[in-house]
N, C-alpha and C. Protein backbone atom coordinates (compact mmCIF):
# COMPACT_ATOMS: atom_id res chain seq x y z
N UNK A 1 11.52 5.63 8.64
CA UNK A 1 10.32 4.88 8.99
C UNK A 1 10.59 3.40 8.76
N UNK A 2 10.45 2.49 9.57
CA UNK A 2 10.25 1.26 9.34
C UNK A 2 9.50 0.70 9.43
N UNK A 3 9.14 -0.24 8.53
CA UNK A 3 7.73 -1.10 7.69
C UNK A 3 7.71 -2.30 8.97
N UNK A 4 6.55 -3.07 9.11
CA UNK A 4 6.67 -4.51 9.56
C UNK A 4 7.31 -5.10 8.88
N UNK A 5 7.52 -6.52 8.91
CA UNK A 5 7.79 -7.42 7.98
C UNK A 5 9.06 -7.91 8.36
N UNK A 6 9.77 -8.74 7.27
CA UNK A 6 10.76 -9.57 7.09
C UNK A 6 12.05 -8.37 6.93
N UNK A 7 13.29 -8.82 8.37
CA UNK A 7 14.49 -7.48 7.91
C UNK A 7 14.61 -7.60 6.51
N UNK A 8 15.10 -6.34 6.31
CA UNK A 8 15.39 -6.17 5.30
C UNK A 8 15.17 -5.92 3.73
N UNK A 9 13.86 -5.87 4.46
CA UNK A 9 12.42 -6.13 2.70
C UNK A 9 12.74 -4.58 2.71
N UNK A 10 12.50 -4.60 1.08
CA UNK A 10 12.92 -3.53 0.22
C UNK A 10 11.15 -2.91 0.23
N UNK A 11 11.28 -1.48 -0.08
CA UNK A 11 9.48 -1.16 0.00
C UNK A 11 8.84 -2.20 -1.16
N UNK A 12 9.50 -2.38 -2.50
CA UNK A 12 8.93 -2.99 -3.44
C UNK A 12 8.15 -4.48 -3.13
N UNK A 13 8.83 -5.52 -1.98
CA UNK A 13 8.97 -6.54 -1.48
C UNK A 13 7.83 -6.29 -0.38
N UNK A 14 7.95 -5.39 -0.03
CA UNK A 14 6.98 -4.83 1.10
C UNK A 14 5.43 -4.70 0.66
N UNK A 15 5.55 -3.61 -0.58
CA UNK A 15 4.09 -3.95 -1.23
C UNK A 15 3.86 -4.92 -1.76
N UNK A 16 4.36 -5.60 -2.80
CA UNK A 16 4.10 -7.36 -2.54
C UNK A 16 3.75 -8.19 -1.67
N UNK A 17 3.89 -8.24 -0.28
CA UNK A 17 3.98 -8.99 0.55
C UNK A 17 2.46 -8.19 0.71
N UNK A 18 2.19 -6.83 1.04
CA UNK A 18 0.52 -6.86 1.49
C UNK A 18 -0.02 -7.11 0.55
N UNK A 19 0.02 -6.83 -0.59
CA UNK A 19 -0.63 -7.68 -1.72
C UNK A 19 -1.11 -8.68 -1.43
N UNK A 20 -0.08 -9.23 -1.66
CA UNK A 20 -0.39 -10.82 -1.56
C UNK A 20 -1.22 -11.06 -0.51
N UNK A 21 -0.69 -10.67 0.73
CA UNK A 21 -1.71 -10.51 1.67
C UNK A 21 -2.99 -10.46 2.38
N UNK A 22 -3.37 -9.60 1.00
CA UNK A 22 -4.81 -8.91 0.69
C UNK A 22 -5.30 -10.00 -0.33
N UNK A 23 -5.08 -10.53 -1.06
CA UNK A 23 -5.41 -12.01 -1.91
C UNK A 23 -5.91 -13.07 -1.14
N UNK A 24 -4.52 -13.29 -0.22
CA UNK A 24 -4.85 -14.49 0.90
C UNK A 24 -6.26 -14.64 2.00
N UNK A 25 -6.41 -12.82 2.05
CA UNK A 25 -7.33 -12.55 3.32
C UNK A 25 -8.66 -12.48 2.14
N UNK A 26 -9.14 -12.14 1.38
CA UNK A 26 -10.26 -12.03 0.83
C UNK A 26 -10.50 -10.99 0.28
N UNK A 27 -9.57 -10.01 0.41
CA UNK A 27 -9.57 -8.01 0.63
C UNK A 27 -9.51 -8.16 -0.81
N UNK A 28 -9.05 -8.76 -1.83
CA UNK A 28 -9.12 -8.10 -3.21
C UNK A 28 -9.30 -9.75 -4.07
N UNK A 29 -9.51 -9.41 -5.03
CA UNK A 29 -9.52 -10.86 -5.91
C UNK A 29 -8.29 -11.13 -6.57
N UNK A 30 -7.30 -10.18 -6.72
CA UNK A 30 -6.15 -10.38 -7.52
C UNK A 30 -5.82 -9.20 -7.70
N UNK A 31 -4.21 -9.41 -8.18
CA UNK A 31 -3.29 -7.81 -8.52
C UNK A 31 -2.22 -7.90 -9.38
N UNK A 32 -1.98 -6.86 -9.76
CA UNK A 32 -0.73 -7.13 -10.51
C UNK A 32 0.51 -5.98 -10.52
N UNK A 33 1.15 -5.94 -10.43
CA UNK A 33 2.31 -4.13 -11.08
C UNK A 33 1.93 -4.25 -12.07
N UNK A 34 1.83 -2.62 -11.93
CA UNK A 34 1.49 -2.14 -13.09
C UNK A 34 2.04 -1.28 -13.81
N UNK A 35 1.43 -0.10 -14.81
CA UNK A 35 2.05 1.33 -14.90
C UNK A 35 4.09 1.42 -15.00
N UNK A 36 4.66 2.14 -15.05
CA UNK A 36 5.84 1.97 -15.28
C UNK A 36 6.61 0.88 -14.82
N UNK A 37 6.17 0.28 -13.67
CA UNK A 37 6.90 -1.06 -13.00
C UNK A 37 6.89 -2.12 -13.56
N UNK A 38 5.88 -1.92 -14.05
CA UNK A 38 5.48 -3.18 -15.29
C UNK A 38 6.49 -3.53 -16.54
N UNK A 39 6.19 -1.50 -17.06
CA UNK A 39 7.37 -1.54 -18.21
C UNK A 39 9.04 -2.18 -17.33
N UNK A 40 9.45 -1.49 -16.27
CA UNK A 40 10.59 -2.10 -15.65
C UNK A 40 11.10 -3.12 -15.80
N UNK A 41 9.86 -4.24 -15.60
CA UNK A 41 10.33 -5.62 -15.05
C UNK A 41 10.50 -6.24 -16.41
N UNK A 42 10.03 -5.32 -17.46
CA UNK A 42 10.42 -5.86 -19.19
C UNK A 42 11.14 -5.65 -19.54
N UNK A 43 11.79 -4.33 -19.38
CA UNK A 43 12.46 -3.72 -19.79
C UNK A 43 14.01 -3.16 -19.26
N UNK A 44 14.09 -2.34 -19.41
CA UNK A 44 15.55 -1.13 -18.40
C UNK A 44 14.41 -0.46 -17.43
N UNK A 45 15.77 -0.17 -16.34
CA UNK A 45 14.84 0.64 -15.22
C UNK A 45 14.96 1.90 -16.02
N UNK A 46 13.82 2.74 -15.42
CA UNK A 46 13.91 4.17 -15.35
C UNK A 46 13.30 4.90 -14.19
N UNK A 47 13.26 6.17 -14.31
CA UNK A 47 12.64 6.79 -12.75
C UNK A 47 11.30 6.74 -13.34
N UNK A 48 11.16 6.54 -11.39
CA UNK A 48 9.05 6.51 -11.72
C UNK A 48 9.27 7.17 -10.70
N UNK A 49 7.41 8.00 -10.39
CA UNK A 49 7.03 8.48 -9.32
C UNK A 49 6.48 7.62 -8.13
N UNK A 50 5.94 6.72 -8.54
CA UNK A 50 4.87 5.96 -7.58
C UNK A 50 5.23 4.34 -8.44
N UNK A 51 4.40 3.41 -7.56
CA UNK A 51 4.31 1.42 -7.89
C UNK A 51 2.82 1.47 -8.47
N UNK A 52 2.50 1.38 -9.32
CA UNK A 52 0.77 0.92 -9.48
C UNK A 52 0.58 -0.22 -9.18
N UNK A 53 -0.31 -0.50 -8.33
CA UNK A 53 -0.97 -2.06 -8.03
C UNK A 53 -2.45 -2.21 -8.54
N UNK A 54 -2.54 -2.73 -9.62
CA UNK A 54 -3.84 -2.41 -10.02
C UNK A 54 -4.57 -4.17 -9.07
N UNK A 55 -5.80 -3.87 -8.73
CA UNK A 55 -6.29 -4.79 -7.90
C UNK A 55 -8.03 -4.83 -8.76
N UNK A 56 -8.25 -6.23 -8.46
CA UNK A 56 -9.56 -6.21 -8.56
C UNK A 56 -10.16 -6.22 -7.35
N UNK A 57 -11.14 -4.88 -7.02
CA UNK A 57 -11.54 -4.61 -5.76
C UNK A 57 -13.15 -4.93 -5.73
N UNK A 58 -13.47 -5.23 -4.45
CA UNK A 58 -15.19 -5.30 -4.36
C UNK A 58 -15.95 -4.06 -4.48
N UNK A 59 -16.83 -4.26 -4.45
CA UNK A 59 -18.00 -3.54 -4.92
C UNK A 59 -18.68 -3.10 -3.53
N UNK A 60 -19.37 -1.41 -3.03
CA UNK A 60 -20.29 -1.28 -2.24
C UNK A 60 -21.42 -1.53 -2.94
N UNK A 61 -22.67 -1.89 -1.72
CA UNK A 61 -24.03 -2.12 -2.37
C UNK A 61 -24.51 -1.05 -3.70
N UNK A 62 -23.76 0.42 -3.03
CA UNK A 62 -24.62 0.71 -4.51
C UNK A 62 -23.83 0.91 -5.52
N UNK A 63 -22.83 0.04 -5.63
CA UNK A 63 -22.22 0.04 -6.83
C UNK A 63 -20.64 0.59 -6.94
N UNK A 64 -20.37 0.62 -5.76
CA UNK A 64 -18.73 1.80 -6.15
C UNK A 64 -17.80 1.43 -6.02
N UNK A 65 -16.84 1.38 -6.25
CA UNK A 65 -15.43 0.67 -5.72
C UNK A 65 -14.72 0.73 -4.34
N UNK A 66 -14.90 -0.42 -3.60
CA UNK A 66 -14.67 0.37 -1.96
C UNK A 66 -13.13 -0.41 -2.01
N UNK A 67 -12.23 0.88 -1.91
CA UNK A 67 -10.73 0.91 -1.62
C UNK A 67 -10.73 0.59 -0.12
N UNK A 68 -11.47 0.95 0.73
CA UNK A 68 -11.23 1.23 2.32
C UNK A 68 -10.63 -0.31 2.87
N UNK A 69 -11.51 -1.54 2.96
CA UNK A 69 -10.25 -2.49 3.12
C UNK A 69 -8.75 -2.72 2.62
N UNK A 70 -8.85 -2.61 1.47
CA UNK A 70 -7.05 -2.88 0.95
C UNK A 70 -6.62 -1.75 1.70
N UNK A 71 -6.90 -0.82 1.72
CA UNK A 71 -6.42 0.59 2.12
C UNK A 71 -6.02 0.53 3.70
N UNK A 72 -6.82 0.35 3.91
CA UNK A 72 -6.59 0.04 5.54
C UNK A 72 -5.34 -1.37 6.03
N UNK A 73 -5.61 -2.06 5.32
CA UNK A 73 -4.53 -3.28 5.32
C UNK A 73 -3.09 -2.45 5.06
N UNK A 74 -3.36 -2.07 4.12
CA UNK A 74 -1.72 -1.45 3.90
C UNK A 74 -1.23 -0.56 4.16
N UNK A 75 -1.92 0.22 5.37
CA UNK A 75 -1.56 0.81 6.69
C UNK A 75 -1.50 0.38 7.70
N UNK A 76 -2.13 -0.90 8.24
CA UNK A 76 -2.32 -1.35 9.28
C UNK A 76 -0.61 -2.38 8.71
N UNK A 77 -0.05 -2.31 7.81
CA UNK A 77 0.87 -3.15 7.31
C UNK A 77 2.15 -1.88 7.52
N UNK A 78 1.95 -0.93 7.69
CA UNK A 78 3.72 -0.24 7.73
C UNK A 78 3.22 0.83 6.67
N UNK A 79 2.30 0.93 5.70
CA UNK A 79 2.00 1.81 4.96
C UNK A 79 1.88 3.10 5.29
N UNK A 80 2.26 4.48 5.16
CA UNK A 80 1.56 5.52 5.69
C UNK A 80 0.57 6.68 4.08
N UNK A 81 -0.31 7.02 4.86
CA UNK A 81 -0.84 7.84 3.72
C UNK A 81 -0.52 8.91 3.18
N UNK A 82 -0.51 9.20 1.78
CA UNK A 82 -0.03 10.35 1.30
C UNK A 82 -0.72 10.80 0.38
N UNK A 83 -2.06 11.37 0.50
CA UNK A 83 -2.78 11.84 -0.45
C UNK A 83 -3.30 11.05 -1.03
N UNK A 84 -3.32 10.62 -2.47
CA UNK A 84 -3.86 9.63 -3.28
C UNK A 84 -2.63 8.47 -3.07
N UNK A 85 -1.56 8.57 -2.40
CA UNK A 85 -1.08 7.63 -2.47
C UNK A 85 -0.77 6.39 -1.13
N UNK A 86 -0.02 5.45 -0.86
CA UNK A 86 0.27 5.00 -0.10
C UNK A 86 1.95 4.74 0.61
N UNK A 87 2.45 5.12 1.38
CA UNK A 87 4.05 5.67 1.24
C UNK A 87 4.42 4.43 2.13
N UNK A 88 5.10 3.42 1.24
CA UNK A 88 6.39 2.58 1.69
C UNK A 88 7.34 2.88 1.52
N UNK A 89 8.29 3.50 2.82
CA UNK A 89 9.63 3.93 2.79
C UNK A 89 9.63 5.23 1.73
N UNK A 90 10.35 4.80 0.61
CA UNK A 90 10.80 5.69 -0.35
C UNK A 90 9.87 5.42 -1.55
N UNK A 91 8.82 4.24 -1.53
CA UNK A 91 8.25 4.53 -2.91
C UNK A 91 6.83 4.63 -2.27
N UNK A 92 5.73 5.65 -3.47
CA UNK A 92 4.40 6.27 -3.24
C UNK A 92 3.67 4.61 -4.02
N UNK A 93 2.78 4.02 -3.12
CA UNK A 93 2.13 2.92 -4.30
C UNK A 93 0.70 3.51 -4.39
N UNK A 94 0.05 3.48 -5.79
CA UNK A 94 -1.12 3.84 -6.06
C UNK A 94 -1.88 2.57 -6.32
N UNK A 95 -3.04 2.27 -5.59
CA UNK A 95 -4.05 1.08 -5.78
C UNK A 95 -5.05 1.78 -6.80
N UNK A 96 -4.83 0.97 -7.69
CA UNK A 96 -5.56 0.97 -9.28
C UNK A 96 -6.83 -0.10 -9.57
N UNK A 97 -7.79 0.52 -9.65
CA UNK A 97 -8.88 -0.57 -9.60
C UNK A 97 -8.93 -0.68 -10.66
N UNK A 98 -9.14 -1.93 -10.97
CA UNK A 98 -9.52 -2.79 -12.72
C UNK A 98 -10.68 -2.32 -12.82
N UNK A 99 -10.72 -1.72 -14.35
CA UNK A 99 -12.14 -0.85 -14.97
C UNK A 99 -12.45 -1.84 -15.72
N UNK A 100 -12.32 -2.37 -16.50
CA UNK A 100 -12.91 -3.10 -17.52
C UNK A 100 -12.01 -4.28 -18.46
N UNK A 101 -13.00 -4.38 -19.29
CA UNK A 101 -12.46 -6.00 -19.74
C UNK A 101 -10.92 -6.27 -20.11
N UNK A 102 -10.31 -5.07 -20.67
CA UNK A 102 -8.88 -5.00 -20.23
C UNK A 102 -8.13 -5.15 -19.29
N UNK A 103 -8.34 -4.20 -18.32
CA UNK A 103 -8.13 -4.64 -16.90
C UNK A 103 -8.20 -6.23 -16.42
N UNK A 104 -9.46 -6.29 -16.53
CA UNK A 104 -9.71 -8.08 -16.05
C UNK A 104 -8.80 -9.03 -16.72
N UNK A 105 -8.72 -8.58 -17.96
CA UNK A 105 -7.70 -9.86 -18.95
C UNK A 105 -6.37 -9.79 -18.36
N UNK A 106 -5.77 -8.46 -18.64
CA UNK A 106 -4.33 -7.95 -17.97
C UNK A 106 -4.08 -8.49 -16.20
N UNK A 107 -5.10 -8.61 -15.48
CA UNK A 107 -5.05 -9.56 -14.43
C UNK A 107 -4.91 -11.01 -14.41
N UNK A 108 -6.10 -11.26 -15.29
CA UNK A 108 -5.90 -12.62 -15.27
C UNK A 108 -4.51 -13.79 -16.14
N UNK A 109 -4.06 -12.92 -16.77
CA UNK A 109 -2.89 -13.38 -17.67
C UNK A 109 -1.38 -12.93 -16.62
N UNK A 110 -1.62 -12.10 -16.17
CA UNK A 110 -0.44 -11.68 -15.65
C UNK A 110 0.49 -12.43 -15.27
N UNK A 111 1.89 -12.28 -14.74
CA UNK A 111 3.22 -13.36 -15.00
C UNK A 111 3.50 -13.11 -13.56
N UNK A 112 3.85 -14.56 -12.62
CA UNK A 112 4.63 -14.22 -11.32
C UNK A 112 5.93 -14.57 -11.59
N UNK A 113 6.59 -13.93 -10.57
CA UNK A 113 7.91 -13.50 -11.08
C UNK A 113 8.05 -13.37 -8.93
N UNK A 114 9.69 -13.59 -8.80
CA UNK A 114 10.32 -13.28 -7.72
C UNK A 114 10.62 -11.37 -7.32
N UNK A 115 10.76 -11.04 -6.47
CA UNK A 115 11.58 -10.32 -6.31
C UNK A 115 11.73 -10.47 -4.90
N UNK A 116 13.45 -10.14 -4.65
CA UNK A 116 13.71 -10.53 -3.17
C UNK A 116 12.98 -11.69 -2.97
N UNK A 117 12.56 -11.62 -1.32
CA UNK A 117 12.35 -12.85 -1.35
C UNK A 117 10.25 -12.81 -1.35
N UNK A 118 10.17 -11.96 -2.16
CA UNK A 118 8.24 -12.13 -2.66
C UNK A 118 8.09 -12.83 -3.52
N UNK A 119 7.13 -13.17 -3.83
CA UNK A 119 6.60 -13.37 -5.47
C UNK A 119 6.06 -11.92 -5.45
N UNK A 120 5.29 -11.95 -7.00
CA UNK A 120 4.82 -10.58 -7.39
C UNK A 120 4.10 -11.18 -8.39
N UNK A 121 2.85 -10.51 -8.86
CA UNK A 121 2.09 -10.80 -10.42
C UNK A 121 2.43 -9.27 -11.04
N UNK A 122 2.66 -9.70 -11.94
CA UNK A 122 2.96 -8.59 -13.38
C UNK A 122 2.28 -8.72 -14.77
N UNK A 123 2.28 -7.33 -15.03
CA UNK A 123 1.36 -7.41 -16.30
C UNK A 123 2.28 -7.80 -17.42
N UNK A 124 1.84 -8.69 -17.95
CA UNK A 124 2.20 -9.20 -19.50
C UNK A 124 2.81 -7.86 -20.28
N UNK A 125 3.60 -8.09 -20.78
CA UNK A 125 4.50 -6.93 -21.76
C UNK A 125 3.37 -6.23 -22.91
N UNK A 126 2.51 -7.20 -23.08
CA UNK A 126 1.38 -6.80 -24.11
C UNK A 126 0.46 -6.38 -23.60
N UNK A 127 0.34 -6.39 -22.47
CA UNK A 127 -0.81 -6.09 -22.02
C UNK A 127 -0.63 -4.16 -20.86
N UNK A 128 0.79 -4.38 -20.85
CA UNK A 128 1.16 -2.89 -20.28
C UNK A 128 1.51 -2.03 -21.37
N UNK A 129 1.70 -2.50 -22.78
CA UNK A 129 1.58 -1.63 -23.48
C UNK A 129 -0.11 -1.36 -24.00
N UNK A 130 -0.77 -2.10 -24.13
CA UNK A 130 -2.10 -1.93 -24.24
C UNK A 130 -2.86 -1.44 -23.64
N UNK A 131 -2.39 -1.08 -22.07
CA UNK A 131 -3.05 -0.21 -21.36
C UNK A 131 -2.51 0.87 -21.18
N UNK A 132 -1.41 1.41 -21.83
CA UNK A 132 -0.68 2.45 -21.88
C UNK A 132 -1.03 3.29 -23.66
N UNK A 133 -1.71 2.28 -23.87
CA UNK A 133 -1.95 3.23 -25.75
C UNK A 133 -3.50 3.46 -25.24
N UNK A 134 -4.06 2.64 -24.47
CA UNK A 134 -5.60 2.73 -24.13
C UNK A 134 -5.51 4.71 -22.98
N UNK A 135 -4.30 4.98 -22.35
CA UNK A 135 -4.17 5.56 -21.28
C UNK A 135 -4.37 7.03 -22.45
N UNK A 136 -2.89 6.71 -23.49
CA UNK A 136 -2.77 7.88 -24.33
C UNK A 136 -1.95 9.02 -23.99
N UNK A 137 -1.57 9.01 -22.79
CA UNK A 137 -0.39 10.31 -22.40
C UNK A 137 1.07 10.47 -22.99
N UNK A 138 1.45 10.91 -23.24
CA UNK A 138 3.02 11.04 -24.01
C UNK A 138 3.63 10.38 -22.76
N UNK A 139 3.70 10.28 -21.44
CA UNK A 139 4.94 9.81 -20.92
C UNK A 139 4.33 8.32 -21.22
N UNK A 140 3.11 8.15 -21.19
CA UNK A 140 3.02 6.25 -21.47
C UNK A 140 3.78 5.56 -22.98
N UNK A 141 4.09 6.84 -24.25
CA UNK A 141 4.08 6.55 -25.29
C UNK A 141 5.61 6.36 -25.22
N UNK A 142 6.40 7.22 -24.38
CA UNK A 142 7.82 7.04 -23.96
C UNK A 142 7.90 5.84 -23.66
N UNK A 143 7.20 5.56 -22.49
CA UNK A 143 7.46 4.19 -21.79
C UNK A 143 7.48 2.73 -22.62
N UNK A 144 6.18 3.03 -24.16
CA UNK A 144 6.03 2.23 -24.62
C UNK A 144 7.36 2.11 -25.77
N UNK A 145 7.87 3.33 -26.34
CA UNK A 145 8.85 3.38 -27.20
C UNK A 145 10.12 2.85 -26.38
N UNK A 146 10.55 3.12 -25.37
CA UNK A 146 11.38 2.91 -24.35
C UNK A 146 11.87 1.15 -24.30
N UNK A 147 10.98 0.65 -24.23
CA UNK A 147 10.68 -0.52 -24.04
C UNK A 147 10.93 -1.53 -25.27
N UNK A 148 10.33 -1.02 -26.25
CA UNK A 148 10.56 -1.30 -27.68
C UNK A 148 12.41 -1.24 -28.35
N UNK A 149 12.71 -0.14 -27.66
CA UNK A 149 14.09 -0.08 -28.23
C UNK A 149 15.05 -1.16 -26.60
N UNK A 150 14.52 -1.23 -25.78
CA UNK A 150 15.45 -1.76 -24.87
C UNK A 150 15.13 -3.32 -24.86
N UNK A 151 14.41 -3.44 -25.10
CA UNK A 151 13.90 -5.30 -24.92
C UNK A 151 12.85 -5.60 -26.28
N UNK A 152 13.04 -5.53 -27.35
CA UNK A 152 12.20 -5.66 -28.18
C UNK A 152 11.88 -7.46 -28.03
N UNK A 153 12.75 -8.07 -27.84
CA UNK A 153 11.94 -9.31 -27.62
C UNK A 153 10.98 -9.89 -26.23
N UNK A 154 11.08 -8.42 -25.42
CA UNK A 154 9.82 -8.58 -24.43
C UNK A 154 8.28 -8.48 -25.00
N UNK A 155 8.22 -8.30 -26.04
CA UNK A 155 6.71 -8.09 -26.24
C UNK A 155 6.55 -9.10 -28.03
N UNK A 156 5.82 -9.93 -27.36
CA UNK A 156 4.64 -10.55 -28.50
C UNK A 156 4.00 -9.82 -29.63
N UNK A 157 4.92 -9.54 -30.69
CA UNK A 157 3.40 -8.25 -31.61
C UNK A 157 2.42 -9.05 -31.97
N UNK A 158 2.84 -10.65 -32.00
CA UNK A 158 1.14 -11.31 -32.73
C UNK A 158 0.47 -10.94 -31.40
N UNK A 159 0.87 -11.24 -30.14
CA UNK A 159 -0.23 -11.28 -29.04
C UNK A 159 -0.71 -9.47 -28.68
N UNK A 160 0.38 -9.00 -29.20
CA UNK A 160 -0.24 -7.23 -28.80
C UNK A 160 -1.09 -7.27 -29.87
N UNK A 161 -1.05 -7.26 -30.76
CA UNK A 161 -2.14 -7.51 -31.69
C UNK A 161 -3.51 -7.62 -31.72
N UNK A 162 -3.62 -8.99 -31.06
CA UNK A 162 -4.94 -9.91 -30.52
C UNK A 162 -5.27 -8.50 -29.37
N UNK A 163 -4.43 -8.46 -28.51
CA UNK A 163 -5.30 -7.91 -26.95
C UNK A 163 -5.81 -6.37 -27.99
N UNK A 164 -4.80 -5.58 -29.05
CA UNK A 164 -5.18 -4.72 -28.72
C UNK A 164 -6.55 -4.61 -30.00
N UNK A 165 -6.54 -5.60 -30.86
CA UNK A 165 -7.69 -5.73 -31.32
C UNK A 165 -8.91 -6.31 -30.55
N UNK A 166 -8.12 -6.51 -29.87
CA UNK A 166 -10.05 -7.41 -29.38
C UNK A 166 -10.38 -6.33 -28.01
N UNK A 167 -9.69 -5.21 -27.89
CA UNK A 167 -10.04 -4.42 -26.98
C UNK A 167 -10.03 -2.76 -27.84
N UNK A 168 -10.20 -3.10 -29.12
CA UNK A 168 -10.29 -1.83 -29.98
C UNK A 168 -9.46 -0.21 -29.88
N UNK A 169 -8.28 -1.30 -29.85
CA UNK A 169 -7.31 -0.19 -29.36
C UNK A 169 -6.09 -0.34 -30.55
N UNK A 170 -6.03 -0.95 -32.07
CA UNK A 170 -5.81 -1.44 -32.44
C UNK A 170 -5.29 0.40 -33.21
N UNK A 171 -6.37 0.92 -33.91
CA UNK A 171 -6.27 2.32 -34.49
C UNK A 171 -5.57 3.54 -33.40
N UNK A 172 -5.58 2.75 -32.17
CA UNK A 172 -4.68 4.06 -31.30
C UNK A 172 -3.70 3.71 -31.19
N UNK A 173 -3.16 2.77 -31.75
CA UNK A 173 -1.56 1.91 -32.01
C UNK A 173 -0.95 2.30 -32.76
N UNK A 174 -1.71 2.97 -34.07
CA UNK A 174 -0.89 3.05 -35.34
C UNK A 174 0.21 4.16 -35.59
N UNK A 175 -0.37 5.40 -34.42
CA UNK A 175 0.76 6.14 -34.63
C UNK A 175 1.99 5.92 -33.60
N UNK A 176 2.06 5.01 -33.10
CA UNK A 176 3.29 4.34 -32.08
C UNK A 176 4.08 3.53 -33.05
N UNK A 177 3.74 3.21 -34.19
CA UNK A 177 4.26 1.94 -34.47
C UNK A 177 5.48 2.98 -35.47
N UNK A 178 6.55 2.33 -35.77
CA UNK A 178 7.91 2.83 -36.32
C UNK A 178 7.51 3.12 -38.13
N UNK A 179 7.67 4.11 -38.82
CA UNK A 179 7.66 4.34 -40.27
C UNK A 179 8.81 3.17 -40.94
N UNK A 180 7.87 2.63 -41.94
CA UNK A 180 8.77 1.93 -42.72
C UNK A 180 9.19 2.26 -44.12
């Protein structure tokens, strides 16, 4: 299958580019990688299933999160659908709507960064582990230990600290943290 776009764009470059896209046009307020890609871009690669793009999306009148524009953009972009997901080439991307004040912060702090020839916004190292102790699944706790032993100077503990105290996630930290 081949995507629109610039030869040679990698799917990763590809969802970036509608991203961004979707920013430029009005379709979302902002985005970032998320979920294991996040840990990635901190860390060592490892295998993932899917790209999370967490987006801040609009609102229907009575209140719900309407995916259907971005959604439609990034099919009308080379995207094809796959269930809950969205299939560029070889990777599944899942559009992640920002729930709450975490979410919003982890957007608004987020880091641009190149890849190929995109930019990209990414979640802060503190802030993808903070939404990964907030998540609670053993593969997030991997991801977070993972990360810790491969790039320990990717993550801020005064600033994981702050986010994950001031988002009361501070006591679901404690059993992640290493015995001394």
């Amino acid at each position: 299958m081949e995507i629109p776009g610039p030869a040679a764009e990698n799917p990763v470059e590809s969802a970036l580019r509608l991203a961004n896209e979707a920013v430029e046009r009005g379709l979302i307020g902002g985005y970032a990688v998320a979920g294991a890609f996040a840990f990635i871009f901190h860390g060592e690669p490892f295998e993932t299933k899917d790209l999370d793009l967490m987006m801040e999306l609009s609102l229907t009148p009575g209140g719900l999160v309407d995916l259907a524009p971005v959604w439609r953009h990034f099919v009308e972009g080379g995207a094809v659908e796959e269930g809950q997901f969205l299939r560029l080439s070889r990777i599944l991307v899942a559009i992640v709507p920002a729930g709450d004040a975490l979410d919003d912060e982890a957007l608004r702090d987020a880091v641009t960064a190149r890849v190929g020839r995109q930019t990209g916004r990414f979640l802060t190292a503190e802030h993808a582990v903070a939404i990964a102790v907030r998540t609670g699944r053993p593969r997030d706790q991997m991801k977070i230990a993972r990360l810790l032993a491969s790039a320990p100077e990717a993550v801020d503990h005064g600033r994981l600290e702050d986010v994950l105290e001031r988002h009361g996630l501070l006591e679901a930290c404690q059993n992640l943290r290493p015995a001394r």
